[in-house]
Protein backbone atom coordinates (compact mmCIF):
# COMPACT_ATOMS: atom_id res chain seq x y z
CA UNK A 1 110.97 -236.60 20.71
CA UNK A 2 108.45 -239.29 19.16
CA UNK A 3 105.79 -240.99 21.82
CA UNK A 4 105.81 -244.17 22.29
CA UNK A 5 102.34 -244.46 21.03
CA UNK A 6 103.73 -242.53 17.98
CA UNK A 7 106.76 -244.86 17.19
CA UNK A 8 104.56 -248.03 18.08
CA UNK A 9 101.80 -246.15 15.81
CA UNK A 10 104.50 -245.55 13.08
CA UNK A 11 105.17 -249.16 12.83
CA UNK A 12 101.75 -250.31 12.72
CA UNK A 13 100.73 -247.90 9.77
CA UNK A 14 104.15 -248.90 7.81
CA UNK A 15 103.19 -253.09 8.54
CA UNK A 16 99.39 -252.06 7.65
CA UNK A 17 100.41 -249.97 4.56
CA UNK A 18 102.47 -253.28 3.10
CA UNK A 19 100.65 -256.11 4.17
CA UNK A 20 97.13 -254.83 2.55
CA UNK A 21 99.86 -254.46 -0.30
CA UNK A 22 100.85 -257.45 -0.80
CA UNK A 23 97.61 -259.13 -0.33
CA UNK A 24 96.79 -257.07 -3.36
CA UNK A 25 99.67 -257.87 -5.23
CA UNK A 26 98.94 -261.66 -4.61
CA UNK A 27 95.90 -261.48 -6.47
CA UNK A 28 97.03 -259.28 -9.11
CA UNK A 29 99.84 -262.56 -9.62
CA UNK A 30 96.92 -265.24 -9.82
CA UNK A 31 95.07 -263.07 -12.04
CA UNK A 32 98.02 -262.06 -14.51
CA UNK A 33 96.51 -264.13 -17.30
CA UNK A 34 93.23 -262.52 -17.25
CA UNK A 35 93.79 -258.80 -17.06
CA UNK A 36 96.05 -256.56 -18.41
CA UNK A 37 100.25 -256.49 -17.38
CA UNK A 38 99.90 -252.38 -17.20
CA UNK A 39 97.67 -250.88 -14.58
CA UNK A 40 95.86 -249.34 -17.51
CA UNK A 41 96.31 -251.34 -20.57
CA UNK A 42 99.74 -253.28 -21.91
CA UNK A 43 101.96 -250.89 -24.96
CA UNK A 44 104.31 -247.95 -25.05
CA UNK A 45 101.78 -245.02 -24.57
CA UNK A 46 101.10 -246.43 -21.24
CA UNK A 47 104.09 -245.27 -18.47
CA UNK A 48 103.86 -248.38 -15.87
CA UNK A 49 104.13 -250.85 -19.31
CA UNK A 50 106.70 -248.81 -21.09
CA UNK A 51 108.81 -248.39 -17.68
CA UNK A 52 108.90 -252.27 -17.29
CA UNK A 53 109.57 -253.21 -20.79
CA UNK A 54 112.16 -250.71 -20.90
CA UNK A 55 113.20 -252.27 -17.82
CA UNK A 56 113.32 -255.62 -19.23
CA UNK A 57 115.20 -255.10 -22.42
CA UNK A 58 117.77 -253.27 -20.12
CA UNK A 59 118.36 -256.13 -18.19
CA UNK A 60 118.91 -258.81 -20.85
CA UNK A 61 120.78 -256.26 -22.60
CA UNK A 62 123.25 -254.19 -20.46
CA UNK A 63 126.90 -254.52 -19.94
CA UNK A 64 127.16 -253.59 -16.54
CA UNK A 65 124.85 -251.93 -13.75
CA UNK A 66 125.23 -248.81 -15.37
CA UNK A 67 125.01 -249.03 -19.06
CA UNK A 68 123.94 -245.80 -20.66
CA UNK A 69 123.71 -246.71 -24.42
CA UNK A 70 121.67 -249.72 -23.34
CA UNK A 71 119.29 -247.62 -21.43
CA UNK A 72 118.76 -245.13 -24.53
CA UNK A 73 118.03 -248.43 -27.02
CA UNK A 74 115.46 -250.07 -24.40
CA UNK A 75 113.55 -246.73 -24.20
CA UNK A 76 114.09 -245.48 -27.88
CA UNK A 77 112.88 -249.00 -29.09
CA UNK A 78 109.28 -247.59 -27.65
CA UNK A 79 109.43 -243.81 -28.68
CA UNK A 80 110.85 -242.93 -25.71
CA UNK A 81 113.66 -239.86 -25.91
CA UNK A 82 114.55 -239.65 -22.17
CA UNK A 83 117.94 -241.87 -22.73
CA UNK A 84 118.58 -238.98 -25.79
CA UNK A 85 118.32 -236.77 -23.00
CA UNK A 86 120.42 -237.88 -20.46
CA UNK A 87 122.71 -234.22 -21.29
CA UNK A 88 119.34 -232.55 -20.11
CA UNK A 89 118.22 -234.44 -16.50
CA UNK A 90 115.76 -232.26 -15.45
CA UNK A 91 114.26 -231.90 -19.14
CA UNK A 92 114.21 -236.22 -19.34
CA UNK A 93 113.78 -236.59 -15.74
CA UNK A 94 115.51 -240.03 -16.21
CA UNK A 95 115.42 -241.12 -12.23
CA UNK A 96 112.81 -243.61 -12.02
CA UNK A 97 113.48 -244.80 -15.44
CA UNK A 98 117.10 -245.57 -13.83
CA UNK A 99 115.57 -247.38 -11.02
CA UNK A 100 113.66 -250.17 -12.73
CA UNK A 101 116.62 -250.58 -15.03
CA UNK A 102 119.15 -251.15 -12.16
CA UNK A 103 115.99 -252.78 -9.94
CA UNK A 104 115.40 -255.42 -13.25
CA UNK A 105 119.06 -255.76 -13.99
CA UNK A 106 119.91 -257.08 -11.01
CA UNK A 107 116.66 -259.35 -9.78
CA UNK A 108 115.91 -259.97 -14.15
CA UNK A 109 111.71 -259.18 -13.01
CA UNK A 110 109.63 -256.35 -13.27
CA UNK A 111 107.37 -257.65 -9.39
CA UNK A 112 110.60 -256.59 -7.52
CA UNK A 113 109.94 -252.72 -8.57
CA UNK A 114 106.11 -253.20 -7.83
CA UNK A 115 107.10 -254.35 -4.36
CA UNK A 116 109.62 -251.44 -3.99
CA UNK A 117 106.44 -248.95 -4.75
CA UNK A 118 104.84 -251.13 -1.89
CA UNK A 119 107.22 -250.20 0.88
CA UNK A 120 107.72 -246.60 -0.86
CA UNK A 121 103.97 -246.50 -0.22
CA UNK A 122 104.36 -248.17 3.20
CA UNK A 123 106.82 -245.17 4.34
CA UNK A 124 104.87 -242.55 2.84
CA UNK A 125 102.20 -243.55 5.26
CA UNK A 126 104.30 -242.72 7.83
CA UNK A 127 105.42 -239.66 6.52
CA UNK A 128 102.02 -238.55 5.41
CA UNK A 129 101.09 -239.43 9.81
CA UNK A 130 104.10 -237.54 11.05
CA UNK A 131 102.96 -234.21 8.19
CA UNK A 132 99.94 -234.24 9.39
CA UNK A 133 100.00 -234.58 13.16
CA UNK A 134 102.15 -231.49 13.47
CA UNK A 135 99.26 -228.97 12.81
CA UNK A 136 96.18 -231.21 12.65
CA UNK A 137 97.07 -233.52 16.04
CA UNK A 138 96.94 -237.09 16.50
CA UNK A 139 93.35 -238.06 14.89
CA UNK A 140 93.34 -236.59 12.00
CA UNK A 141 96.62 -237.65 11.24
CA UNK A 142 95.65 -241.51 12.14
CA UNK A 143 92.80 -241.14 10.24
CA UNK A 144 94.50 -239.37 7.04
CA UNK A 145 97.13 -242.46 7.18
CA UNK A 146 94.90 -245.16 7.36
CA UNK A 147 92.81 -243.59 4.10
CA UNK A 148 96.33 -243.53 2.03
CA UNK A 149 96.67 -247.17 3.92
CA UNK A 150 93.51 -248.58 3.12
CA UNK A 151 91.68 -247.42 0.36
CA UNK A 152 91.03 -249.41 -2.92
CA UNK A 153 92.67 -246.86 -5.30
CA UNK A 154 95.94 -246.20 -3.19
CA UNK A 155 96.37 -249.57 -2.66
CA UNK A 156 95.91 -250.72 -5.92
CA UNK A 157 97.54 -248.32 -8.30
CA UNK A 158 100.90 -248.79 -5.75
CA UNK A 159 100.90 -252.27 -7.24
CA UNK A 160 102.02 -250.95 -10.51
CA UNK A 161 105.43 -249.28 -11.36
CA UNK A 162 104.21 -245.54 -11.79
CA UNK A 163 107.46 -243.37 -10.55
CA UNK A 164 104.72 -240.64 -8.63
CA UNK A 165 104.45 -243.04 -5.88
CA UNK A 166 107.91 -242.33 -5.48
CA UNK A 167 107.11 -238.33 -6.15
CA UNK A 168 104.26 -238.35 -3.02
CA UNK A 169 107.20 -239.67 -0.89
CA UNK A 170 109.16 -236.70 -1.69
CA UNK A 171 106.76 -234.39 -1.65
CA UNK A 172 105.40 -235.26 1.60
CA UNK A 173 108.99 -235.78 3.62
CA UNK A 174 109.77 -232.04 2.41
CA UNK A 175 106.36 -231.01 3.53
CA UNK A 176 107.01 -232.33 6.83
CA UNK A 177 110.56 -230.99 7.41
CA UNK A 178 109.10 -227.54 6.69
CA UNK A 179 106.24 -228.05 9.21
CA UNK A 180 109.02 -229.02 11.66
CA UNK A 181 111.39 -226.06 10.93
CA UNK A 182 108.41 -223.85 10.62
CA UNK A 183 107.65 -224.73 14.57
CA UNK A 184 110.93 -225.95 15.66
CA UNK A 185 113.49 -223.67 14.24
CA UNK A 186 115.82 -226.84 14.51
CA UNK A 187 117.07 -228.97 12.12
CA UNK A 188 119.31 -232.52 12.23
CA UNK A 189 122.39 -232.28 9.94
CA UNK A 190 120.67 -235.69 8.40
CA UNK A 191 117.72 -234.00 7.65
CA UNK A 192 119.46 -231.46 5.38
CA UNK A 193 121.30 -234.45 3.58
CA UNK A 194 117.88 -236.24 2.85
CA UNK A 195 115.83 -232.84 2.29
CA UNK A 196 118.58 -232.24 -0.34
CA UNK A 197 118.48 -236.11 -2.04
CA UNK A 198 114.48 -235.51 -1.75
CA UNK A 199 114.71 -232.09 -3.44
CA UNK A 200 117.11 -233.71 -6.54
CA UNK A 201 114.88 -236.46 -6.82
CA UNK A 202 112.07 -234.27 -7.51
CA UNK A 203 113.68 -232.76 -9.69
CA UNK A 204 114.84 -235.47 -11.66
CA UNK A 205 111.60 -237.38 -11.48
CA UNK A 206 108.83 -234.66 -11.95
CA UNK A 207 110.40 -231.22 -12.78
CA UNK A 208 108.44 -228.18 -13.81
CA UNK A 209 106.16 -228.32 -10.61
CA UNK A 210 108.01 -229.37 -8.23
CA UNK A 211 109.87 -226.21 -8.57
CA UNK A 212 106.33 -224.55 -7.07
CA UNK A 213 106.49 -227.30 -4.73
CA UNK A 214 110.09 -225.50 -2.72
CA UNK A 215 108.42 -222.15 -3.06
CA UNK A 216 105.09 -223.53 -0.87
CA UNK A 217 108.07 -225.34 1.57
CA UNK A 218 109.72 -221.63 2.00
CA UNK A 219 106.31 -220.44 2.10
CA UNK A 220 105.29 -222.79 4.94
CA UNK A 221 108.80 -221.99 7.21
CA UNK A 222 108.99 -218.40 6.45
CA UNK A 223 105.77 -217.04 6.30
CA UNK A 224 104.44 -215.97 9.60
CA UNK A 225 100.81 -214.82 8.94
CA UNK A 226 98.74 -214.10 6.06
CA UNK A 227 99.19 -210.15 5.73
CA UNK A 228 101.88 -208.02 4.13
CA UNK A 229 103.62 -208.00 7.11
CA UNK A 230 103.54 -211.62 7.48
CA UNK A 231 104.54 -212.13 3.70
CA UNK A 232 107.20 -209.88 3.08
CA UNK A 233 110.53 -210.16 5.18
CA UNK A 234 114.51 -210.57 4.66
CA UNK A 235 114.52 -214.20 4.76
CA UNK A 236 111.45 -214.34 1.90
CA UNK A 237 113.13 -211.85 0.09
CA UNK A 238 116.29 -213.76 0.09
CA UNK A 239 114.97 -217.01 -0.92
CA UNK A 240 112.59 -215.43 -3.71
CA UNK A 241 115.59 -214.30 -5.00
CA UNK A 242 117.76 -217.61 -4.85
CA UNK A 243 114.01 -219.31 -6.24
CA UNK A 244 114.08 -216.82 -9.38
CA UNK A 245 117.94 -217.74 -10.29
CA UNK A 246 117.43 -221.43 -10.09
CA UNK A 247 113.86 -221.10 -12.30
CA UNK A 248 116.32 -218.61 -15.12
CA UNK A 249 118.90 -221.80 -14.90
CA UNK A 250 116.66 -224.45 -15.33
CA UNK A 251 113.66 -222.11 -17.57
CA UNK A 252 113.79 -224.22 -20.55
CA UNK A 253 113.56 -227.76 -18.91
CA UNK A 254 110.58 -226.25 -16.46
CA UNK A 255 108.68 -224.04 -19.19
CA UNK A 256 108.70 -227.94 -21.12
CA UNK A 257 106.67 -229.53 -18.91
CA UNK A 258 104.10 -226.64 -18.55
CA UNK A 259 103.91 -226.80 -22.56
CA UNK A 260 103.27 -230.36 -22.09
CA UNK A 261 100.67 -230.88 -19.48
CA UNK A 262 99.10 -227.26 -21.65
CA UNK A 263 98.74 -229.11 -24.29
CA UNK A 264 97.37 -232.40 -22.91
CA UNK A 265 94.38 -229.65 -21.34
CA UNK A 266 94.11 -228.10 -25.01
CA UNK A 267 93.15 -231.47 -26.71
CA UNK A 268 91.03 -232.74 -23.75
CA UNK A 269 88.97 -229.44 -23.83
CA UNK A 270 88.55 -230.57 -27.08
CA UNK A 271 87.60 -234.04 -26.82
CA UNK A 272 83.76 -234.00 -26.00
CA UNK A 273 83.67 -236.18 -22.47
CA UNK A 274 83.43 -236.01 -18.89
CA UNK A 275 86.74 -234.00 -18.52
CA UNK A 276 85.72 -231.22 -20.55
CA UNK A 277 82.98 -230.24 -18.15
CA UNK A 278 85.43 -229.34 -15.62
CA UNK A 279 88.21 -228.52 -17.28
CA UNK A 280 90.34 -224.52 -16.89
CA UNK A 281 92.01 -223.32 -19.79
CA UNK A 282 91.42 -219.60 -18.61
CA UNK A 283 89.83 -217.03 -15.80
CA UNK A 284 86.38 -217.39 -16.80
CA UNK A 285 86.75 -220.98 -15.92
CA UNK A 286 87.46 -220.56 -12.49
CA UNK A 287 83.73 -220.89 -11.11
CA UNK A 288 85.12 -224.62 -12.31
CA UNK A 289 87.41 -224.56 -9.26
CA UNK A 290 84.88 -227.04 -6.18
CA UNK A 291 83.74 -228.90 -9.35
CA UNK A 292 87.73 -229.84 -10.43
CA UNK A 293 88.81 -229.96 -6.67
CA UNK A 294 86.13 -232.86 -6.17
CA UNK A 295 86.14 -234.35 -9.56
CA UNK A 296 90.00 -234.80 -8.97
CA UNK A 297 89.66 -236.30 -5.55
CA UNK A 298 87.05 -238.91 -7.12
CA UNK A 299 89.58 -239.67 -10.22
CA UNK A 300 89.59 -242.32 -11.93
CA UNK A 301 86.04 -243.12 -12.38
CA UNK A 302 84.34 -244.69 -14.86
CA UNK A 303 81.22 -246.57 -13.95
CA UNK A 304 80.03 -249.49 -16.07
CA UNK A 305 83.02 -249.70 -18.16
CA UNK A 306 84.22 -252.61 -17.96
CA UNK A 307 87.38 -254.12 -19.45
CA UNK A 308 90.21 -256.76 -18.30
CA UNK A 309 92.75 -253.64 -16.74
CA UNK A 310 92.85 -252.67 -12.71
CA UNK A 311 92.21 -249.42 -13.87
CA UNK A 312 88.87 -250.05 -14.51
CA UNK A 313 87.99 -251.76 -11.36
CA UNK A 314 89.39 -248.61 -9.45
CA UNK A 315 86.86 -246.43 -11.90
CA UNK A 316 84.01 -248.67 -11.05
CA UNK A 317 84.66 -248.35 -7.41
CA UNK A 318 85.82 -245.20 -6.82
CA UNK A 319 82.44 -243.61 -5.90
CA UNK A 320 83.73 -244.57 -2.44
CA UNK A 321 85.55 -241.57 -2.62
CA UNK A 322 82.79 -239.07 -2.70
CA UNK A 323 82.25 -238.46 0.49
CA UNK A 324 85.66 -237.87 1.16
CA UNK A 325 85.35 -235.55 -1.66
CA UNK A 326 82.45 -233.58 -0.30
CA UNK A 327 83.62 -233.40 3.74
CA UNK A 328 87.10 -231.89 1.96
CA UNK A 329 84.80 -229.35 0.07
CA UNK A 330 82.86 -228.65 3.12
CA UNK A 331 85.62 -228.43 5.32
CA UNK A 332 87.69 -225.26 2.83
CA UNK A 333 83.80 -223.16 2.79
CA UNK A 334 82.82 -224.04 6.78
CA UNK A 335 85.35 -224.48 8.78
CA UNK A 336 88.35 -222.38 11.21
CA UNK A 337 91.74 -223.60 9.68
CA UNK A 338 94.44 -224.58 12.58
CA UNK A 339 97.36 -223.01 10.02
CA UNK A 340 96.68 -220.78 7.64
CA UNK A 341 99.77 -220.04 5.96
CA UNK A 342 99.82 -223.90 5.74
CA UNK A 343 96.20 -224.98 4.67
CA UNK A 344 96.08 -222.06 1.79
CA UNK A 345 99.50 -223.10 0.88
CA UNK A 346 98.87 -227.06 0.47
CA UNK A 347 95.42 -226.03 -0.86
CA UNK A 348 97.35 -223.63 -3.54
CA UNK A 349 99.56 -225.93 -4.63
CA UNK A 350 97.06 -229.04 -5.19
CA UNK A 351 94.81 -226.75 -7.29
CA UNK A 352 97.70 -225.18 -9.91
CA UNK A 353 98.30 -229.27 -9.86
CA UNK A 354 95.12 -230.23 -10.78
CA UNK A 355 93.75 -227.38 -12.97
CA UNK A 356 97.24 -227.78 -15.07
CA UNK A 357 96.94 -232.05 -15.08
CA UNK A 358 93.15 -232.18 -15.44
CA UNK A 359 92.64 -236.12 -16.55
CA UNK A 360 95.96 -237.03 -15.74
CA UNK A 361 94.95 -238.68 -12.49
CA UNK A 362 98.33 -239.61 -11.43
CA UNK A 363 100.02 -236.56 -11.54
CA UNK A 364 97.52 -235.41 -8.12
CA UNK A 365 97.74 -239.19 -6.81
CA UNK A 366 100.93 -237.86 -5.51
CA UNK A 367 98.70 -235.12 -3.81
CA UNK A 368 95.81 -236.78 -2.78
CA UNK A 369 96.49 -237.15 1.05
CA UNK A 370 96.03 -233.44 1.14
CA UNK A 371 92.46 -233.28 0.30
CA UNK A 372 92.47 -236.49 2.93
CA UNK A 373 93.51 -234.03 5.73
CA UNK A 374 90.63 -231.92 5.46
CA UNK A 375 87.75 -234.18 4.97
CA UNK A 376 89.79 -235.96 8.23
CA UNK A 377 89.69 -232.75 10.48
CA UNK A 378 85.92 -231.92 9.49
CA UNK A 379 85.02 -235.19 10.45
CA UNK A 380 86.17 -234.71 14.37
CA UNK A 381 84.86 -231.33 14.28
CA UNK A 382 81.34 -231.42 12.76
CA UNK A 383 78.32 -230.94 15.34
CA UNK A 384 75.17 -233.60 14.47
CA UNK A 385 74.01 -230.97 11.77
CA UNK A 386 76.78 -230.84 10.24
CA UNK A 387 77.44 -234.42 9.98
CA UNK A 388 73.68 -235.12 8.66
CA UNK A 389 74.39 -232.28 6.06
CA UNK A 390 77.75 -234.25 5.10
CA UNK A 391 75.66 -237.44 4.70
CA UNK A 392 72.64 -235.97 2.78
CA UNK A 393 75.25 -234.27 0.69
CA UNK A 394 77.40 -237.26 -0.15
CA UNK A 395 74.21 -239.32 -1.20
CA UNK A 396 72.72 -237.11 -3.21
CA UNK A 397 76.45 -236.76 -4.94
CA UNK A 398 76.37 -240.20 -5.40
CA UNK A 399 73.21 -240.33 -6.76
CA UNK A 400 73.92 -237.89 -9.59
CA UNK A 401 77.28 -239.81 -10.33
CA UNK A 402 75.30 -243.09 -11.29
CA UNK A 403 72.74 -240.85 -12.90
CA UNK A 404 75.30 -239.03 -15.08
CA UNK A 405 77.12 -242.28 -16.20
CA UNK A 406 73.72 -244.75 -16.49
CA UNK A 407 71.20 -242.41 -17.83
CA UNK A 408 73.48 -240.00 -19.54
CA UNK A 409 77.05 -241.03 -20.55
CA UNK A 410 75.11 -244.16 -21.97
């Protein structure tokens, strides 16, 4: 049973979460003419763009609410094969693409799906709260709420219609029923019906990892301890084998996107910049692994590149981030962990993400509140020493950030 501070919390977080929103989204309207429609830029390489287009065409164009053939020409019209695809749903992973179609078709404007990411964003701030309060008490969790709520690049990249706004909402509500049945041993016939629409949706928005994502949920409720004993029961051995059909049914459509994002690594390695110097294409790379896990936390940054998209006023601005980035680091080499079966599992689980989407920084936007939940516990558990080594620390990391991009990138 929820406290009232909780519930009235809840509410004030959710308000919080949309209002900063739409604030936002205000001044993204009066600017429209200056900068560009896309969070990034404005053609078909670019997801938010092509989803809204896409969108568009779909709404001038379809028959009815549901108009298949119409959703394959809007998308095809842009190199877009998902609505070839439609056979193959967890190969196209058509959801989202179905939700600004019906979204557009029936309001005929692409702002009525950026305001559904703001209340998707608004509830995942609630979600993210009730996650994290289970094991990390009510603090941290305030505090890891109010960063999703209130920082520049949440807040402004949930103005734009990227579907993995929609992904962190799933992936955090099945996070948090797991805590709960993990403690509780109880679950709510509605939770099962929701847990199952979240788990579908995952799969037909993201596939490939979310598939890792219901092994770390299994992981969180069925492992008691980190030890063989701990690991290795009836119930895991059960599941591991129900987890090992469903990844032979659905091998093709999951081994696709782990081609995909491989190959996105392969020609960034390639490419002589800033994410080559991080990036882990094998096991001699993994001395890489505090560089990525911070250099993903501080993603996207860019500074003194200027240009008329949002995307590069996050970049500019998202230095803010490194301390956050360093008391998360500092927190995984210094400190006890409240659950470990829980911290190793979330901490798993963001870096396969991030070593396997290195410069994609949306795919672990979806995943950045976990690296939130450290840096928040460290902070209400650091002595003075530890704090002053945190703040020397996060200077001098900000120091060699505008040294890299003034005196070197340039």
């Amino acid at each position: 049973m929820l406290s009232t501070s909780s519930i009235n919390y809840e509410k004030k977080i959710f308000l919080t979460t949309i209002l900063v929103r739409l604030f936002f989204l205000i001044l993204v309207v009066l600017l429209s003419a200056y900068m560009e429609k896309g969070f990034i830029a404005s053609h078909r390489d670019v997801d938010d763009w092509r989803y809204e287009e896409g969108g568009f065409y779909y709404s001038q164009n379809a028959t009815s609410l549901i108009d298949s053939n119409t959703f394959t020409e809007a998308y095809g019209r842009m190199n877009d094969n998902t609505g070839y695809n439609l056979y193959r749903p967890f190969y196209s992973t058509p959801l989202w693409y179905w939700v600004v179609c019906i979204i557009m078709y029936m309001t005929k404007t692409y702002w009525t799906v950026r305001i559904l990411n703001i209340i998707i964003a608004g509830m995942s701030s609630v979600v993210i709260y009730n996650f994290t309060k289970k094991t990390y008490g009510e603090k941290v969790a305030r505090l890891t709420s109010k960063l999703f709520a209130l920082l520049p690049y949440p807040v402004l990249f949930s103005l734009f219609s990227y579907k993995d706004h929609l992904v962190l909402l799933f992936t955090f509500y099945l996070l948090d029923v797991s805590i709960s049945l993990k403690y509780t041993r109880k679950i709510k016939l509605k939770t099962v019906l929701i847990s199952i629409f979240a788990i579908l949706g995952m799969m037909l928005t993201r596939s490939g990892l979310s598939v890792i994502l219901l092994g770390l949920c299994f992981s969180i409720v069925f492992i008691k301890d980190i030890s063989l004993k701990g690991i290795f029961n009836i119930k895991m051995l059960f599941f591991l084998i129900i987890g090992l059909v469903l990844i032979s049914i659905f091998y093709q459509d999951i081994i696709y996107k782990f081609n995909a994002y491989s190959s996105i690594n392969l020609d960034t390695k390639e490419a002589n910049n800033t994410i080559s110097l991080v990036l882990i294409t094998n096991i001699k790379d993994l001395y890489k692994l505090p560089l990525i896990y911070m250099f993903s936390i501080i993603t996207p940054i860019g500074i003194g590149n200027f240009d008329n998209s949002w995307f590069s006023v996050v970049s500019n601005i998202n230095f803010i981030m490194i301390p956050i980035a360093v008391g998360s680091l500092l927190y995984i080499f210094t400190k006890k962990k409240r659950d470990k079966i829980v911290f190793y599992s979330l901490l798993g689980y963001y870096l396969i993400t991030i070593i396997m989407s290195t410069g994609i920084f949306r795919h672990y936007y979806s995943l950045l509140p976990i690296t939130f939940i450290p840096f928040a516990d460290y902070i209400y558990r650091t002595n003075r020493v530890e704090k002053l080594m945190w703040v020397i620390s996060s200077i001098l990391g900000t120091i060699l950030i505008f040294y890299y991009y003034f005196l070197i990138s340039n």
